[in-house]
N, C-alpha and C. Protein backbone atom coordinates (compact mmCIF):
# COMPACT_ATOMS: atom_id res chain seq x y z
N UNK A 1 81.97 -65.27 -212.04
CA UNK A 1 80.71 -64.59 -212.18
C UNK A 1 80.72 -63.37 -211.25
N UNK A 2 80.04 -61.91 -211.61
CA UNK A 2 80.21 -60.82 -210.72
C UNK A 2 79.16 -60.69 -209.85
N UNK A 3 79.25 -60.01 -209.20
CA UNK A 3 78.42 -60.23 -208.05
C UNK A 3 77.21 -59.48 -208.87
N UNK A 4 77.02 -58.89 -209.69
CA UNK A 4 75.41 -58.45 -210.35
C UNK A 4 74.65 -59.55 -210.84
N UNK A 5 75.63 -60.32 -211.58
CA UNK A 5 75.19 -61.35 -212.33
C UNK A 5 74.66 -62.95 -211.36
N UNK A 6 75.26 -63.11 -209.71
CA UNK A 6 74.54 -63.93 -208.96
C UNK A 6 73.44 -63.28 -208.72
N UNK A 7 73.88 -61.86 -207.86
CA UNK A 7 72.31 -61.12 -206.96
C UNK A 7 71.32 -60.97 -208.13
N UNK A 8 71.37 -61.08 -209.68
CA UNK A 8 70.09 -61.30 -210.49
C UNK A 8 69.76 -63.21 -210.76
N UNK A 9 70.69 -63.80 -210.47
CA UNK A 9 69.91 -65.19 -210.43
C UNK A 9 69.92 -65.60 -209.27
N UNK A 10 70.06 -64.89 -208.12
CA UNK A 10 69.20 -65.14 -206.97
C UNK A 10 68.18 -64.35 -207.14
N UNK A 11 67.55 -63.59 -207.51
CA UNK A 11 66.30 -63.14 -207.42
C UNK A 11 65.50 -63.48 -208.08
N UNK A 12 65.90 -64.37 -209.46
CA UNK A 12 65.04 -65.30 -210.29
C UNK A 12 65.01 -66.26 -209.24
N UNK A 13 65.59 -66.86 -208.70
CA UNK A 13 65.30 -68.04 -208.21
C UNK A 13 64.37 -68.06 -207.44
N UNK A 14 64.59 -66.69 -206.34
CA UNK A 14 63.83 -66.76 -205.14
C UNK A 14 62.45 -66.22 -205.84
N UNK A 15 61.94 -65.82 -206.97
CA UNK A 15 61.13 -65.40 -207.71
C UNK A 15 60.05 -66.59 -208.11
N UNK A 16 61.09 -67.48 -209.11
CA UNK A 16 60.44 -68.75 -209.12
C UNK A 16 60.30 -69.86 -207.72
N UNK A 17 60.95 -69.73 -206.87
CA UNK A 17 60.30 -70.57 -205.86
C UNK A 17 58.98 -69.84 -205.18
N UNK A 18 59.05 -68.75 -204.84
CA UNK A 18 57.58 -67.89 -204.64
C UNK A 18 56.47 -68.42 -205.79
N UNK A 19 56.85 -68.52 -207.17
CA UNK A 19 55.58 -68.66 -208.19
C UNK A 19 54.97 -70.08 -207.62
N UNK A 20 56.31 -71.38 -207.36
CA UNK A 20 55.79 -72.17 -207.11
C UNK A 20 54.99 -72.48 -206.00
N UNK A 21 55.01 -72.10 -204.89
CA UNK A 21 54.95 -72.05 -203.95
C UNK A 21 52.94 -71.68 -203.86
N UNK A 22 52.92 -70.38 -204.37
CA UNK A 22 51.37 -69.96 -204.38
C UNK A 22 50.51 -70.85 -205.57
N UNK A 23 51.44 -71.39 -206.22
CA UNK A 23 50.82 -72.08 -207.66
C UNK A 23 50.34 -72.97 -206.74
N UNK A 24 51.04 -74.28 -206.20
CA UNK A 24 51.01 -75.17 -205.01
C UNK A 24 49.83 -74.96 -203.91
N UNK A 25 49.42 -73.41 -203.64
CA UNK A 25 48.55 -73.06 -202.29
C UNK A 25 47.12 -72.84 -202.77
N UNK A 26 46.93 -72.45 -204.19
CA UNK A 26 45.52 -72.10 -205.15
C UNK A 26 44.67 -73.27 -204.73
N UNK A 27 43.57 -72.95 -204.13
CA UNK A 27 42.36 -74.17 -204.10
C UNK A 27 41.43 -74.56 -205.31
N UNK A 28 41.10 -75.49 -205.68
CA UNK A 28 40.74 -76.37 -206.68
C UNK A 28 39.19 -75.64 -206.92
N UNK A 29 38.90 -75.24 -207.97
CA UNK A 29 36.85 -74.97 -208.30
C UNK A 29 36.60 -76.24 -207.23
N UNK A 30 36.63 -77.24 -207.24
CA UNK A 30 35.80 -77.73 -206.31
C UNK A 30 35.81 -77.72 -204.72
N UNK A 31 37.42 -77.46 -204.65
CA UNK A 31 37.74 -76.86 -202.62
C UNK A 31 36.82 -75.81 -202.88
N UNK A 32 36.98 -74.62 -203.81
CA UNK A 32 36.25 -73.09 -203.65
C UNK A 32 34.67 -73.09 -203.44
N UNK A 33 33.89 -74.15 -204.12
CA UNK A 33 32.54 -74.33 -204.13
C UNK A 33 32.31 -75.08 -202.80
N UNK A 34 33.56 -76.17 -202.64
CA UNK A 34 32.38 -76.60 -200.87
C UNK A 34 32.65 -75.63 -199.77
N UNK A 35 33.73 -74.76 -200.24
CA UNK A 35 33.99 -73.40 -199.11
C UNK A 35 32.98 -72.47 -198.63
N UNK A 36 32.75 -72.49 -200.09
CA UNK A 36 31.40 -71.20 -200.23
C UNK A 36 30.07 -72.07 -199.49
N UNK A 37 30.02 -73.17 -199.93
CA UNK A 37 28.20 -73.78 -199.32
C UNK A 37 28.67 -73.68 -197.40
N UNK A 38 29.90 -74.07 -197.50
CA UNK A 38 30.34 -73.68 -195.84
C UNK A 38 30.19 -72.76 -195.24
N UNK A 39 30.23 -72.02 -196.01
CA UNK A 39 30.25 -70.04 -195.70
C UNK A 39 29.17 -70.43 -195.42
N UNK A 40 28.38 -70.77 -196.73
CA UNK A 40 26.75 -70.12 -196.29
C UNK A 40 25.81 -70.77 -195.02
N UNK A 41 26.12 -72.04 -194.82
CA UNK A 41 25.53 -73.40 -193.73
C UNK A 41 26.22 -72.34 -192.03
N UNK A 42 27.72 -71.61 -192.30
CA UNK A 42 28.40 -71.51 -190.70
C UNK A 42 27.34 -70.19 -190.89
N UNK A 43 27.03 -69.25 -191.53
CA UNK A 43 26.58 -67.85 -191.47
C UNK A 43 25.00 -67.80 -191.50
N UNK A 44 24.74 -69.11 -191.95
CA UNK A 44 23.12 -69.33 -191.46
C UNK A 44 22.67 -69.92 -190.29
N UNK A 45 23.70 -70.49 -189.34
CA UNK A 45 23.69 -71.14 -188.38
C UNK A 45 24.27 -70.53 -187.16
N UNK A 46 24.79 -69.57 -187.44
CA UNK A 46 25.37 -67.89 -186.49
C UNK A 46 23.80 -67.22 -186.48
N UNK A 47 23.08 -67.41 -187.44
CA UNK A 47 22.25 -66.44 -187.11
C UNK A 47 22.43 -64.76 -188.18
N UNK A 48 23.25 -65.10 -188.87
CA UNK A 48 23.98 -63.82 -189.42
C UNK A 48 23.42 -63.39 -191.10
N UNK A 49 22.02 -63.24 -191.23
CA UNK A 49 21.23 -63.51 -192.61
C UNK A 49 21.97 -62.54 -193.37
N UNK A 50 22.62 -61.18 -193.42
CA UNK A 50 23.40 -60.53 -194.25
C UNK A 50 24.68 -61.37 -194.90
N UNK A 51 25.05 -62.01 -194.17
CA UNK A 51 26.06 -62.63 -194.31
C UNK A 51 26.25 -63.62 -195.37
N UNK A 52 25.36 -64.42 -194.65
CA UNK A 52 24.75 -65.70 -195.13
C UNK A 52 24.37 -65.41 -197.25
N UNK A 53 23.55 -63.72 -197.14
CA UNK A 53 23.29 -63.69 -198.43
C UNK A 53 24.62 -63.04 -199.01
N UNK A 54 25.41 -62.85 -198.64
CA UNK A 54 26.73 -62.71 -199.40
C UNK A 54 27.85 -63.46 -200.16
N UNK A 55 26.93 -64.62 -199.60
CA UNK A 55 27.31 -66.57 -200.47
C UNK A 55 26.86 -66.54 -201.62
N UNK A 56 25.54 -65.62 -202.01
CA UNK A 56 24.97 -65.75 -203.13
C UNK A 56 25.29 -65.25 -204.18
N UNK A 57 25.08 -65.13 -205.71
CA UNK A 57 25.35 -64.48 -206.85
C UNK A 57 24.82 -63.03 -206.50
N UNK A 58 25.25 -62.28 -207.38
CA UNK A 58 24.45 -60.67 -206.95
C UNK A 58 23.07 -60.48 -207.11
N UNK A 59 22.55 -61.40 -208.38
CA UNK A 59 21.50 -61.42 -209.07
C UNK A 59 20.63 -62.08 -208.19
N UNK A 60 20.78 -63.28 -207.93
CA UNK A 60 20.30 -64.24 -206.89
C UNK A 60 19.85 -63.06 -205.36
N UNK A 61 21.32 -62.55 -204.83
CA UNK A 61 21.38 -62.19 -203.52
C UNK A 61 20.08 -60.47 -203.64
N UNK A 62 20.43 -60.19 -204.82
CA UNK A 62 19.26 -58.92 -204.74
C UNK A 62 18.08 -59.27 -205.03
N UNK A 63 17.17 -60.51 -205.69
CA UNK A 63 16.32 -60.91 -205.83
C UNK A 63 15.76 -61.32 -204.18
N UNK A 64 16.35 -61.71 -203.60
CA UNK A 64 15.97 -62.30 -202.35
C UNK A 64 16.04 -60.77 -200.97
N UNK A 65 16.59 -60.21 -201.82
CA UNK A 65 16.18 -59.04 -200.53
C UNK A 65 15.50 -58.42 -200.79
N UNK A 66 14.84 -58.13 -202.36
CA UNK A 66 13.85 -57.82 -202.80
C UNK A 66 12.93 -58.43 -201.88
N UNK A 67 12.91 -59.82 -202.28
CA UNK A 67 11.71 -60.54 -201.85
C UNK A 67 11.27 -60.31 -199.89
N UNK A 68 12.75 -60.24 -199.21
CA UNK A 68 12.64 -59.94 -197.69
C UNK A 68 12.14 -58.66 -197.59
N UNK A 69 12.62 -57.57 -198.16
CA UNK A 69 12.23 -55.86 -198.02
C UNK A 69 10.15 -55.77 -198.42
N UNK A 70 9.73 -56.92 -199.17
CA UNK A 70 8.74 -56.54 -199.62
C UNK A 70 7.73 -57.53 -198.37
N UNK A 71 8.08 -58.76 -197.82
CA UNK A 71 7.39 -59.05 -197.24
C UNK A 71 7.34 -58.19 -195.56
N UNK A 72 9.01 -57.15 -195.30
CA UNK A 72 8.81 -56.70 -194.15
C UNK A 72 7.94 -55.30 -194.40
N UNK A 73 7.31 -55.16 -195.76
CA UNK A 73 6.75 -53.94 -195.64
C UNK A 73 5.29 -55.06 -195.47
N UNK A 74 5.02 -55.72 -196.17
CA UNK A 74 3.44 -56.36 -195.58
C UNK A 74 3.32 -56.67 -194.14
N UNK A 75 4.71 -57.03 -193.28
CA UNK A 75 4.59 -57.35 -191.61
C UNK A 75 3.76 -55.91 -190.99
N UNK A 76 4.04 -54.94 -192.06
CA UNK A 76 3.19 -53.57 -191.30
C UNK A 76 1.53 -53.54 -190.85
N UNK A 77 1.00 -54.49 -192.18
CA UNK A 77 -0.27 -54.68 -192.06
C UNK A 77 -0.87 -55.76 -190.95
N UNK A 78 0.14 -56.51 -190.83
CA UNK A 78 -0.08 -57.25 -188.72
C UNK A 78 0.36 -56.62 -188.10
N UNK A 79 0.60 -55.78 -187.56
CA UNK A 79 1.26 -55.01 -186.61
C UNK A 79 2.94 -54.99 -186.28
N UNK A 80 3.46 -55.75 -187.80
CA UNK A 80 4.79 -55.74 -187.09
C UNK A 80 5.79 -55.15 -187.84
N UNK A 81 5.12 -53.72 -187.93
CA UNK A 81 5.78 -52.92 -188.88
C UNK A 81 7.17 -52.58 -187.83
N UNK A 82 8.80 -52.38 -188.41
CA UNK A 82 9.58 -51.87 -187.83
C UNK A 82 10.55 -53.07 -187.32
N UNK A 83 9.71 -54.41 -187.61
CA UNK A 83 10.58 -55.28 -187.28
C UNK A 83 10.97 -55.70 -188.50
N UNK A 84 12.62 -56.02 -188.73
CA UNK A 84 13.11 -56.97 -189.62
C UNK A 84 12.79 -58.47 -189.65
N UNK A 85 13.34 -58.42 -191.08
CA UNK A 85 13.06 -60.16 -190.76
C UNK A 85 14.63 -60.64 -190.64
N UNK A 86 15.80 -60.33 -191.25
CA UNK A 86 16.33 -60.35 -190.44
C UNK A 86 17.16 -60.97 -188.83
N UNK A 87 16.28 -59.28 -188.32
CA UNK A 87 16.28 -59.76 -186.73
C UNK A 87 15.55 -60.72 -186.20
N UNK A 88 14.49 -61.48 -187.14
CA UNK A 88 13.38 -62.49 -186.82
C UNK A 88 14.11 -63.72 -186.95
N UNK A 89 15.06 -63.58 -188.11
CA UNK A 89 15.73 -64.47 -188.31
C UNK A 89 16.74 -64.71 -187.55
N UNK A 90 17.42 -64.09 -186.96
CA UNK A 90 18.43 -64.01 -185.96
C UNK A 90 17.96 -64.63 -185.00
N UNK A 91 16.93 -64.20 -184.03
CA UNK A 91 16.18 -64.84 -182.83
C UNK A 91 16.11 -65.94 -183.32
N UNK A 92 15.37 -66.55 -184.13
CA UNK A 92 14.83 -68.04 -184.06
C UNK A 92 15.82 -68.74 -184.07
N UNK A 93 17.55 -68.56 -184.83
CA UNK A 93 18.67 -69.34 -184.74
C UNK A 93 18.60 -68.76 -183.01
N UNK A 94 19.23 -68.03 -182.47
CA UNK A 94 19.18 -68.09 -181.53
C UNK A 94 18.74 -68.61 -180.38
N UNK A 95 17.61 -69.32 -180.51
CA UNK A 95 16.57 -70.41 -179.93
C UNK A 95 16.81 -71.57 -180.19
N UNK A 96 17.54 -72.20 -181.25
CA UNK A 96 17.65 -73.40 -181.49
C UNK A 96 18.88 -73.81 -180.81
N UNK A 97 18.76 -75.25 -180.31
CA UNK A 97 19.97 -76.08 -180.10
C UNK A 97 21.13 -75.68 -180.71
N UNK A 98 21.34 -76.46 -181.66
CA UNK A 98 22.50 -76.64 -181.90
C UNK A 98 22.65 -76.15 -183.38
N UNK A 99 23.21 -76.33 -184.54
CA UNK A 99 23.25 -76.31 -185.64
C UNK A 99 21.70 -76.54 -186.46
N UNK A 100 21.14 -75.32 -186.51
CA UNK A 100 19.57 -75.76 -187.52
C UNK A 100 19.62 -76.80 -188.43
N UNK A 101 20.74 -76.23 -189.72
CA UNK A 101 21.26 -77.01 -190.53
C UNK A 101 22.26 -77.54 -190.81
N UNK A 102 22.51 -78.98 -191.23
CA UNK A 102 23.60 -78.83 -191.50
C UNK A 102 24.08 -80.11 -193.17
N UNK A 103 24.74 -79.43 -193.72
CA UNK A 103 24.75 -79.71 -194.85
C UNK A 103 26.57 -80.62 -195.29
N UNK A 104 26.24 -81.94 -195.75
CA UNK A 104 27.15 -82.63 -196.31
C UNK A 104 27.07 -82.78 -197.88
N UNK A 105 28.51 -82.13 -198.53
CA UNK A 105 28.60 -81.93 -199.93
C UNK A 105 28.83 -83.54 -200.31
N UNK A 106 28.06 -84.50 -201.46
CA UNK A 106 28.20 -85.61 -201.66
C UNK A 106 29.34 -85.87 -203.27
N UNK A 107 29.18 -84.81 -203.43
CA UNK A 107 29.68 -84.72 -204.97
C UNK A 107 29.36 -83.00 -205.63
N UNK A 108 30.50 -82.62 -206.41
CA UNK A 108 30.94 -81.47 -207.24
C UNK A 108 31.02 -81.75 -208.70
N UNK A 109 30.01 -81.12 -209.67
CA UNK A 109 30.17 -81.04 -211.06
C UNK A 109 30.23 -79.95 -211.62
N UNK A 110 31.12 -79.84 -212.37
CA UNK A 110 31.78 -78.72 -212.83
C UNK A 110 31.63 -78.47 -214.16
N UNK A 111 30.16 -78.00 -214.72
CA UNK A 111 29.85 -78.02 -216.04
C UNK A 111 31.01 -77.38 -216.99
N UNK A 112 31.61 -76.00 -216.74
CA UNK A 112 32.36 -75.27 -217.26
C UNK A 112 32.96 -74.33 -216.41
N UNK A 113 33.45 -73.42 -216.97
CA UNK A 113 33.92 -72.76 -216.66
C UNK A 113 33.76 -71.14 -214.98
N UNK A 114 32.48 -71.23 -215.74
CA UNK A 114 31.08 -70.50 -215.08
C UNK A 114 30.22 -71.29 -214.41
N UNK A 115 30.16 -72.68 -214.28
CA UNK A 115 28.99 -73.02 -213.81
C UNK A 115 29.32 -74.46 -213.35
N UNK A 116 28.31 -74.73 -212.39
CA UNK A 116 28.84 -76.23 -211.26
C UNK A 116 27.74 -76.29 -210.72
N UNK A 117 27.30 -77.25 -210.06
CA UNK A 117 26.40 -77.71 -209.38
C UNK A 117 27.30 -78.77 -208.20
N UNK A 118 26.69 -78.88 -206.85
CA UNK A 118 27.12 -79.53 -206.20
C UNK A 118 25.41 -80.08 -205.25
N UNK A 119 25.79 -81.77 -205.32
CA UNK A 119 24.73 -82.62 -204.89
C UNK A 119 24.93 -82.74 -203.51
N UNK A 120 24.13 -82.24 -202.37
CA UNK A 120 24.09 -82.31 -201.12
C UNK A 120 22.97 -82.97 -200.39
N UNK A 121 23.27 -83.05 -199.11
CA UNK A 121 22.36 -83.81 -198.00
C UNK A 121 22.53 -82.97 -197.12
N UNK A 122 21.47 -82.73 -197.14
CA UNK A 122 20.86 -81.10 -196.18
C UNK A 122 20.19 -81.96 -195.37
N UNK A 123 20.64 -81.94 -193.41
CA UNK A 123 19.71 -82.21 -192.52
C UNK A 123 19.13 -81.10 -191.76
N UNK A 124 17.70 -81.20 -191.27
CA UNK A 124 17.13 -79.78 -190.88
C UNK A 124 17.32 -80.52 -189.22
N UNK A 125 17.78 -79.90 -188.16
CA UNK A 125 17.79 -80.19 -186.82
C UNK A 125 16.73 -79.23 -186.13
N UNK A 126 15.35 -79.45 -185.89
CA UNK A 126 14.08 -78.41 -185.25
C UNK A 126 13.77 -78.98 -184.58
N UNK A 127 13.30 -78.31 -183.30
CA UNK A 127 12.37 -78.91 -182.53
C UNK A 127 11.20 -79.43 -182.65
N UNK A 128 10.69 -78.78 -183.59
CA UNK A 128 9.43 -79.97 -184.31
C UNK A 128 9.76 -81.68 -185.06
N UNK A 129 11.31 -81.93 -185.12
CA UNK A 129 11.56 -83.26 -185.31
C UNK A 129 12.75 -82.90 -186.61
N UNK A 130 13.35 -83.93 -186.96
CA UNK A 130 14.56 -83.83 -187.74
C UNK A 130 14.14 -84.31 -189.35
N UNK A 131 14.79 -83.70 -190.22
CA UNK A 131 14.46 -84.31 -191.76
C UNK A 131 15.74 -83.87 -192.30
N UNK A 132 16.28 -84.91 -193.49
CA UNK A 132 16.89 -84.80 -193.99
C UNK A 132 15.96 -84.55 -195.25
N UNK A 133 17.02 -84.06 -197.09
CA UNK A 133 16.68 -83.50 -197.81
C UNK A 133 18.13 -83.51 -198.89
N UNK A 134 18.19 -83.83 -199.96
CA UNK A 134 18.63 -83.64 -201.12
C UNK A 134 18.72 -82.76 -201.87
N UNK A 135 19.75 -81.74 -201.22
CA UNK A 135 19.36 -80.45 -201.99
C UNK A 135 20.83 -80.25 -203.04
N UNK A 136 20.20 -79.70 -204.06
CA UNK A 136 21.07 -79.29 -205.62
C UNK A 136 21.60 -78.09 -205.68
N UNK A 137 22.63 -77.71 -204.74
CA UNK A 137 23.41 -76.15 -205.12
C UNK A 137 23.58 -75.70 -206.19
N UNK A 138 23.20 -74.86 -207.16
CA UNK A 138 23.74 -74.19 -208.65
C UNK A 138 24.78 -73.11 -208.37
N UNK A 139 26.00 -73.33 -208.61
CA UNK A 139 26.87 -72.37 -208.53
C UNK A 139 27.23 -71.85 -209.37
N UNK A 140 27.56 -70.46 -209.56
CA UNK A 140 28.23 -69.59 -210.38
C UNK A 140 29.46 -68.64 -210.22
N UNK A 141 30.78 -69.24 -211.23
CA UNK A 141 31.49 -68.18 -211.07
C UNK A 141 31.63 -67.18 -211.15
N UNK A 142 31.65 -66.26 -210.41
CA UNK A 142 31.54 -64.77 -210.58
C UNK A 142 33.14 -64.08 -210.08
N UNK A 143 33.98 -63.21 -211.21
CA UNK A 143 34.89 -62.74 -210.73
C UNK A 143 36.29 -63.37 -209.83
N UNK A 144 36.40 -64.81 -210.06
CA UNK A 144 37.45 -65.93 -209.77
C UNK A 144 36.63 -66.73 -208.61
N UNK A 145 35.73 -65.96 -208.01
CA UNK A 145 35.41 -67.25 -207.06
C UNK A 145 33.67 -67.65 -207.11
N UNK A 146 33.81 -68.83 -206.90
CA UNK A 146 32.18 -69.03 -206.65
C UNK A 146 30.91 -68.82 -205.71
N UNK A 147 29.53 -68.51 -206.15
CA UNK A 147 28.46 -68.10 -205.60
C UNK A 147 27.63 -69.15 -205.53
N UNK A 148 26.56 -69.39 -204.77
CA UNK A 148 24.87 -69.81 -204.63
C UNK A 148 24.36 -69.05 -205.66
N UNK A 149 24.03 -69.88 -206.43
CA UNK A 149 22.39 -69.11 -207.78
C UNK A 149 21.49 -69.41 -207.36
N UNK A 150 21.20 -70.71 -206.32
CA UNK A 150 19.88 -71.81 -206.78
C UNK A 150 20.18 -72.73 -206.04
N UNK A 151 19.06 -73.09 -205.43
CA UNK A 151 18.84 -74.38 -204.38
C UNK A 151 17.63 -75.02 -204.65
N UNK A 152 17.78 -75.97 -205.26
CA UNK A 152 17.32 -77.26 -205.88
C UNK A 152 16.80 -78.31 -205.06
N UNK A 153 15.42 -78.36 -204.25
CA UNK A 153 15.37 -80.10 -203.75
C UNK A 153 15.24 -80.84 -204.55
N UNK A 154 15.53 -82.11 -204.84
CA UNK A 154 15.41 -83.01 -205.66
C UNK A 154 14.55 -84.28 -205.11
């Protein structure tokens, strides 16, 4: 055999052990969805509300800053025009102990292709006293990985 004809089936080879290799490393729709509720539980618990809404679908995530941009223009009419909420939000994690929330995924359903739901146990840790809560993540694939649509108590 000439030496063109190994150095091209060594480079298939080393070609196909690379395919296998990342095929092998791809996380499962359901690793990707408890990643994402992780994202959102570590980035709400930093204190980091931009962040936090970047877990969400686009549709979802612009509906809700809608909804923040419109109540920080009514904070004007108490006097607290100029403050974010936000930064309101930031402080109050900042004040708390330890983890506000914290959320255990109990189960992942994976309607299709586009769409999943995952059944959780959301505990609230406040100084006004502790509650747990049953909350229903709606996820959506968007663009290979998954988002927050919808939070469901049940």
């Amino acid at each position: 055999m000439n030496i063109r004809k190994r150095t091209l089936l060594a480079a298939v080879a080393v070609l196909l052990l690379l395919t296998q290799l990342c095929a092998c490393s791809s996380k499962s729709d359901e690793e990707l969805i408890r990643d994402r509720i992780e994202n959102f539980m570590s980035d709400y618990n930093d204190g980091d509300l931009d962040a936090a809404l970047e877990n969400l679908t686009p549709k979802t995530r612009n509906a809700t800053q809608a909804i923040l941009n419109m109540a920080e223009s009514l904070g004007g009419l108490f006097g607290l025009d100029g403050i974010s909420l936000s930064d309101m939000f930031s402080l109050g994690i900042a004040f708390s102990d330890d983890e506000m929330l914290k959320v255990t995924v109990q189960s992942v359903t994976i309607q299709d292709e586009e769409n999943a739901t995952a059944e959780t146990e959301l505990s609230l840790n406040s100084p006004v006293g502790d509650a747990a809560y049953s909350i229903r993540f709606v996820m959506q694939k968007k663009d290979g990985d998954w988002y927050i649509d919808n939070l469901l108590q049940q």
